[in-house]
C-alpha atoms as a PDB file:
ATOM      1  CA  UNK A   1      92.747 197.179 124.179  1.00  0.00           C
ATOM      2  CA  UNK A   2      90.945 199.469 126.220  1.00  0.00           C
ATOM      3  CA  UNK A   3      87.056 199.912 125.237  1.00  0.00           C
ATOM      4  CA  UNK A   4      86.467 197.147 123.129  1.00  0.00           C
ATOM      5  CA  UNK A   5      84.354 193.811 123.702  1.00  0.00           C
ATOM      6  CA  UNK A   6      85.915 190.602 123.370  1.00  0.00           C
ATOM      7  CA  UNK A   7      83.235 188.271 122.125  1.00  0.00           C
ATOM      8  CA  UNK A   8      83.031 185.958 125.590  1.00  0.00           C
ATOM      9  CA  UNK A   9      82.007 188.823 127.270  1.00  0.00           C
ATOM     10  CA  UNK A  10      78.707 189.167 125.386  1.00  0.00           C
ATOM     11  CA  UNK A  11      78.296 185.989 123.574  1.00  0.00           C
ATOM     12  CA  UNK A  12      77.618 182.982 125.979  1.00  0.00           C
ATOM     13  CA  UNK A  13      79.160 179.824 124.443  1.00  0.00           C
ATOM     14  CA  UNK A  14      77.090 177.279 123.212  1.00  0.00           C
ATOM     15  CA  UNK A  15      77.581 173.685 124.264  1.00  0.00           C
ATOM     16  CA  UNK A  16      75.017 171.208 123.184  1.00  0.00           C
ATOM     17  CA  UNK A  17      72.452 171.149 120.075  1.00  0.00           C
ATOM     18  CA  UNK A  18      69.911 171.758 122.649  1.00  0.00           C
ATOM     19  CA  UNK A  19      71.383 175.250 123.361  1.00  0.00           C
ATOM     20  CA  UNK A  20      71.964 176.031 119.621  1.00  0.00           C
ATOM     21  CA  UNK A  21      68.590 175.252 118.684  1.00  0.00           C
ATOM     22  CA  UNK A  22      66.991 177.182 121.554  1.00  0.00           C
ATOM     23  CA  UNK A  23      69.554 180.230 120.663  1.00  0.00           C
ATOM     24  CA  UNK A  24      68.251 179.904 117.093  1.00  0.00           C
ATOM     25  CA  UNK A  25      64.457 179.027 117.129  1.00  0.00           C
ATOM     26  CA  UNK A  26      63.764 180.653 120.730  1.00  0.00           C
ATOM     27  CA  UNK A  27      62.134 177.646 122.180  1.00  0.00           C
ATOM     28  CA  UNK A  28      63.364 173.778 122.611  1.00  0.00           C
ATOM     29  CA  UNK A  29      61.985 171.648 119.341  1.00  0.00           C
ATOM     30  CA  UNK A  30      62.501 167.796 120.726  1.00  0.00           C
ATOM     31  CA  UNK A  31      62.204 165.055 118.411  1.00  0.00           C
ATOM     32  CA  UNK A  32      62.752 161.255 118.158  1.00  0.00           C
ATOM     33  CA  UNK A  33      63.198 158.781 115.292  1.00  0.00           C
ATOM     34  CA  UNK A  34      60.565 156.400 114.270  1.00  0.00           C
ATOM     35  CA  UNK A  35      62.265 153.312 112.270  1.00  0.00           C
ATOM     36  CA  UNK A  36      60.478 151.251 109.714  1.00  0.00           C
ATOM     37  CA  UNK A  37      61.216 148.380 107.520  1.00  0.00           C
ATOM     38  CA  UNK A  38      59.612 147.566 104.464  1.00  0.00           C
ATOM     39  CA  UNK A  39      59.300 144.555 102.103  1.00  0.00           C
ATOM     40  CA  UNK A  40      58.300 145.912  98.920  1.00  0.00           C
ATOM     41  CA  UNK A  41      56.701 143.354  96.199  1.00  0.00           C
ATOM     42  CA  UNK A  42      55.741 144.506  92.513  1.00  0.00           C
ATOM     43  CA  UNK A  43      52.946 146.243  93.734  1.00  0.00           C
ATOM     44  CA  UNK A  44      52.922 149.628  94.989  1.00  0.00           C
ATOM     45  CA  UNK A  45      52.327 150.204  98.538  1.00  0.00           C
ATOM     46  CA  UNK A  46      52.592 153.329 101.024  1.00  0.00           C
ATOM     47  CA  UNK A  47      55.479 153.713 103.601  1.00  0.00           C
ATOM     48  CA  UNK A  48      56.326 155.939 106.261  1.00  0.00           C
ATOM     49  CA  UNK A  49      53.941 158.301 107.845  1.00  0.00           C
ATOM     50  CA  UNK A  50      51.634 160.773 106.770  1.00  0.00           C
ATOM     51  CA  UNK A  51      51.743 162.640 110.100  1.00  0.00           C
ATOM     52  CA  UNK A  52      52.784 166.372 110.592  1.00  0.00           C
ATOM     53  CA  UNK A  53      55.159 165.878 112.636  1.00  0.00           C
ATOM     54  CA  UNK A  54      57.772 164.412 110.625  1.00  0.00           C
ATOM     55  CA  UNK A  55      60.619 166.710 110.016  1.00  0.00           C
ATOM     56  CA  UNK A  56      62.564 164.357 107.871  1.00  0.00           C
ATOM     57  CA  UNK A  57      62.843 160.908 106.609  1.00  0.00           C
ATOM     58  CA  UNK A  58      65.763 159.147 104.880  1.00  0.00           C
ATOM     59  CA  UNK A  59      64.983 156.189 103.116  1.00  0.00           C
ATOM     60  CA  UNK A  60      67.822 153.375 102.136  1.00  0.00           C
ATOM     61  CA  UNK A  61      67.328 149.890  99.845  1.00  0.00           C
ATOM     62  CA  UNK A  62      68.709 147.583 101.969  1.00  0.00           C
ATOM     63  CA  UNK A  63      67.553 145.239  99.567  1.00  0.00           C
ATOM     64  CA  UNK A  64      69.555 143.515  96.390  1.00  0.00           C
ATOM     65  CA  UNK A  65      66.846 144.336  93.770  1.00  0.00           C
ATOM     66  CA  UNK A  66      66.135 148.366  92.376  1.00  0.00           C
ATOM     67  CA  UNK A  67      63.144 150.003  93.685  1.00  0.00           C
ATOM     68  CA  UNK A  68      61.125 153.181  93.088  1.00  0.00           C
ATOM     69  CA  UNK A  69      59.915 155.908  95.351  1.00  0.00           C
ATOM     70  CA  UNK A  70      56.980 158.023  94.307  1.00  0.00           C
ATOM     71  CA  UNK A  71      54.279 160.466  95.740  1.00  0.00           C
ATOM     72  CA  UNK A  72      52.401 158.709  93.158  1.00  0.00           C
ATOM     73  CA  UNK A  73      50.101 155.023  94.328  1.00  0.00           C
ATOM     74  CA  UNK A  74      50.607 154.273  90.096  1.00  0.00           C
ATOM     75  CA  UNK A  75      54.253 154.319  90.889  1.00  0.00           C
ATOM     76  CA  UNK A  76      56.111 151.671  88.579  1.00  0.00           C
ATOM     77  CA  UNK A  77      59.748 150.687  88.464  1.00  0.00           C
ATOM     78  CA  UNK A  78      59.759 153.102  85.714  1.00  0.00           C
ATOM     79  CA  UNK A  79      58.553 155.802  86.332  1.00  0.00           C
ATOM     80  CA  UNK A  80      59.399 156.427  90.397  1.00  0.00           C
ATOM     81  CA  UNK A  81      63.055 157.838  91.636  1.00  0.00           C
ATOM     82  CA  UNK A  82      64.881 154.916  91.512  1.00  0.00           C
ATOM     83  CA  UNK A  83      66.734 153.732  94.290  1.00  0.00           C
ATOM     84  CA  UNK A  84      69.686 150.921  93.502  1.00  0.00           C
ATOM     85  CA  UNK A  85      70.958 148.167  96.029  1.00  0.00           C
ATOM     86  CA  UNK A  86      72.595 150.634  98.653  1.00  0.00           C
ATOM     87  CA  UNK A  87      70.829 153.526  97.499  1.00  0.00           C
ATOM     88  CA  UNK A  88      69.730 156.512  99.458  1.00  0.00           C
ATOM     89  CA  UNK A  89      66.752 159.466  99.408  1.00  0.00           C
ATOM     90  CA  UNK A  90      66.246 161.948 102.054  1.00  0.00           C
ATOM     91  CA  UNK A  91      63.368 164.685 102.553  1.00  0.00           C
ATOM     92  CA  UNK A  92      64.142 167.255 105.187  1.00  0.00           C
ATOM     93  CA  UNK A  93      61.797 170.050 106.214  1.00  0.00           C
ATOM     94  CA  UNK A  94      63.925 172.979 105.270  1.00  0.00           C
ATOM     95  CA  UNK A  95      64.405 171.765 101.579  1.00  0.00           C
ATOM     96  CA  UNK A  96      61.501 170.220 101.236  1.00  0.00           C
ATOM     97  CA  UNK A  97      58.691 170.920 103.286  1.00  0.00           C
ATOM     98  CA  UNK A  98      55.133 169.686 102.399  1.00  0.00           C
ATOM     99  CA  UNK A  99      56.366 166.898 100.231  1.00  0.00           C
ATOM    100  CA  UNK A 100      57.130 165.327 104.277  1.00  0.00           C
ATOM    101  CA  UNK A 101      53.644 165.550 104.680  1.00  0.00           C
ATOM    102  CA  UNK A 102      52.497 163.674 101.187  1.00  0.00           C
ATOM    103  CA  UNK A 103      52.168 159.739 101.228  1.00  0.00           C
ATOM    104  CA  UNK A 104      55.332 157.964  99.881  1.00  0.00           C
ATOM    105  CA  UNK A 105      54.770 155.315  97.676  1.00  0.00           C
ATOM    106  CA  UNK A 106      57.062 152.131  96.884  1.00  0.00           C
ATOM    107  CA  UNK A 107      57.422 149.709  94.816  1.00  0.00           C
ATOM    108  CA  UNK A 108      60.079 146.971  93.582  1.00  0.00           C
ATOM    109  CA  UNK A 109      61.939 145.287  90.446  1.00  0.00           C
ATOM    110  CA  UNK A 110      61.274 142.465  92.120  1.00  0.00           C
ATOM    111  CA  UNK A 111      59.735 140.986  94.714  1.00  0.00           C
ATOM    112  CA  UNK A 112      60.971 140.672  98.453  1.00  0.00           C
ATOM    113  CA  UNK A 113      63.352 143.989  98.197  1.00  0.00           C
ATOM    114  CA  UNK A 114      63.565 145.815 101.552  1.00  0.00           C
ATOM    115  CA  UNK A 115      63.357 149.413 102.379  1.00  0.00           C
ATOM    116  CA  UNK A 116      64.281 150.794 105.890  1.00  0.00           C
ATOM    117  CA  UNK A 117      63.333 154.256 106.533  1.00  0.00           C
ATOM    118  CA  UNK A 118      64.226 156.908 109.509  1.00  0.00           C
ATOM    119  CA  UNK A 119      61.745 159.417 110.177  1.00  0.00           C
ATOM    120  CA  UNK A 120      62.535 161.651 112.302  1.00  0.00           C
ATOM    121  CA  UNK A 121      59.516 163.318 114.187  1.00  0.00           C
ATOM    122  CA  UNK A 122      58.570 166.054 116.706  1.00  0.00           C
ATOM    123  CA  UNK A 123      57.491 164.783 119.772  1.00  0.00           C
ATOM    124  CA  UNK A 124      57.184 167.945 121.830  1.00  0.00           C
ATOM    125  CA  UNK A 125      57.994 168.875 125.009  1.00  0.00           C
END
């Protein structure tokens, strides 16, 4: 048909996340992940980062005993979100914005339960 645009002649196709992100944003936002193992005891103690530039972080128990994340150091088994053998929390900066800037706090059921956590973080460009 005569007179009308076809969208390939004014939208240029995107091929990589690179090129969606810098259609979207207007400027290339390059990160990297930053992993982290834990051993978590029956005391509380503070994992991850605190930095700004963490965008998200996804936390797993890779451990066979519950354990409980908090923004709280008091956090106890209890009273933290609890996270089961195989279980799974992630923070993003979209849903959840300045709680990826907050110190996370973890603690276990028992001792010698791991935690591995992903953040991922800007690294510029």
């Amino acid at each position: 048909m005569a007179g009308f645009l076809k969208p390939q002649d004014y939208i240029r196709n995107v091929t990589s996340l690179r090129e969606l992100v810098i259609g979207y944003y207007g400027q290339l936002i390059e990160n990297h992940p930053v992993d982290s193992d834990y051993t978590l005891t029956t005391t509380p103690q503070q994992v991850g980062s605190v930095r700004n530039q963490s965008i998200a972080k996804a936390l797993s128990n890779t451990g066979t005993n519950n354990c409980a994340i908090s923004f709280s150091p008091n956090v106890t088994i209890t009273t933290g979100i609890l996270l089961q053998p195989g279980g799974f929390m992630y923070l993003n900066w979209f849903f959840d914005y300045d709680f990826l800037f907050k110190p996370l706090w973890a603690i276990a059921a028992t001792g010698g339960t791991t935690l591995h956590m992903i953040e991922s973080q800007l690294s510029g460009v």
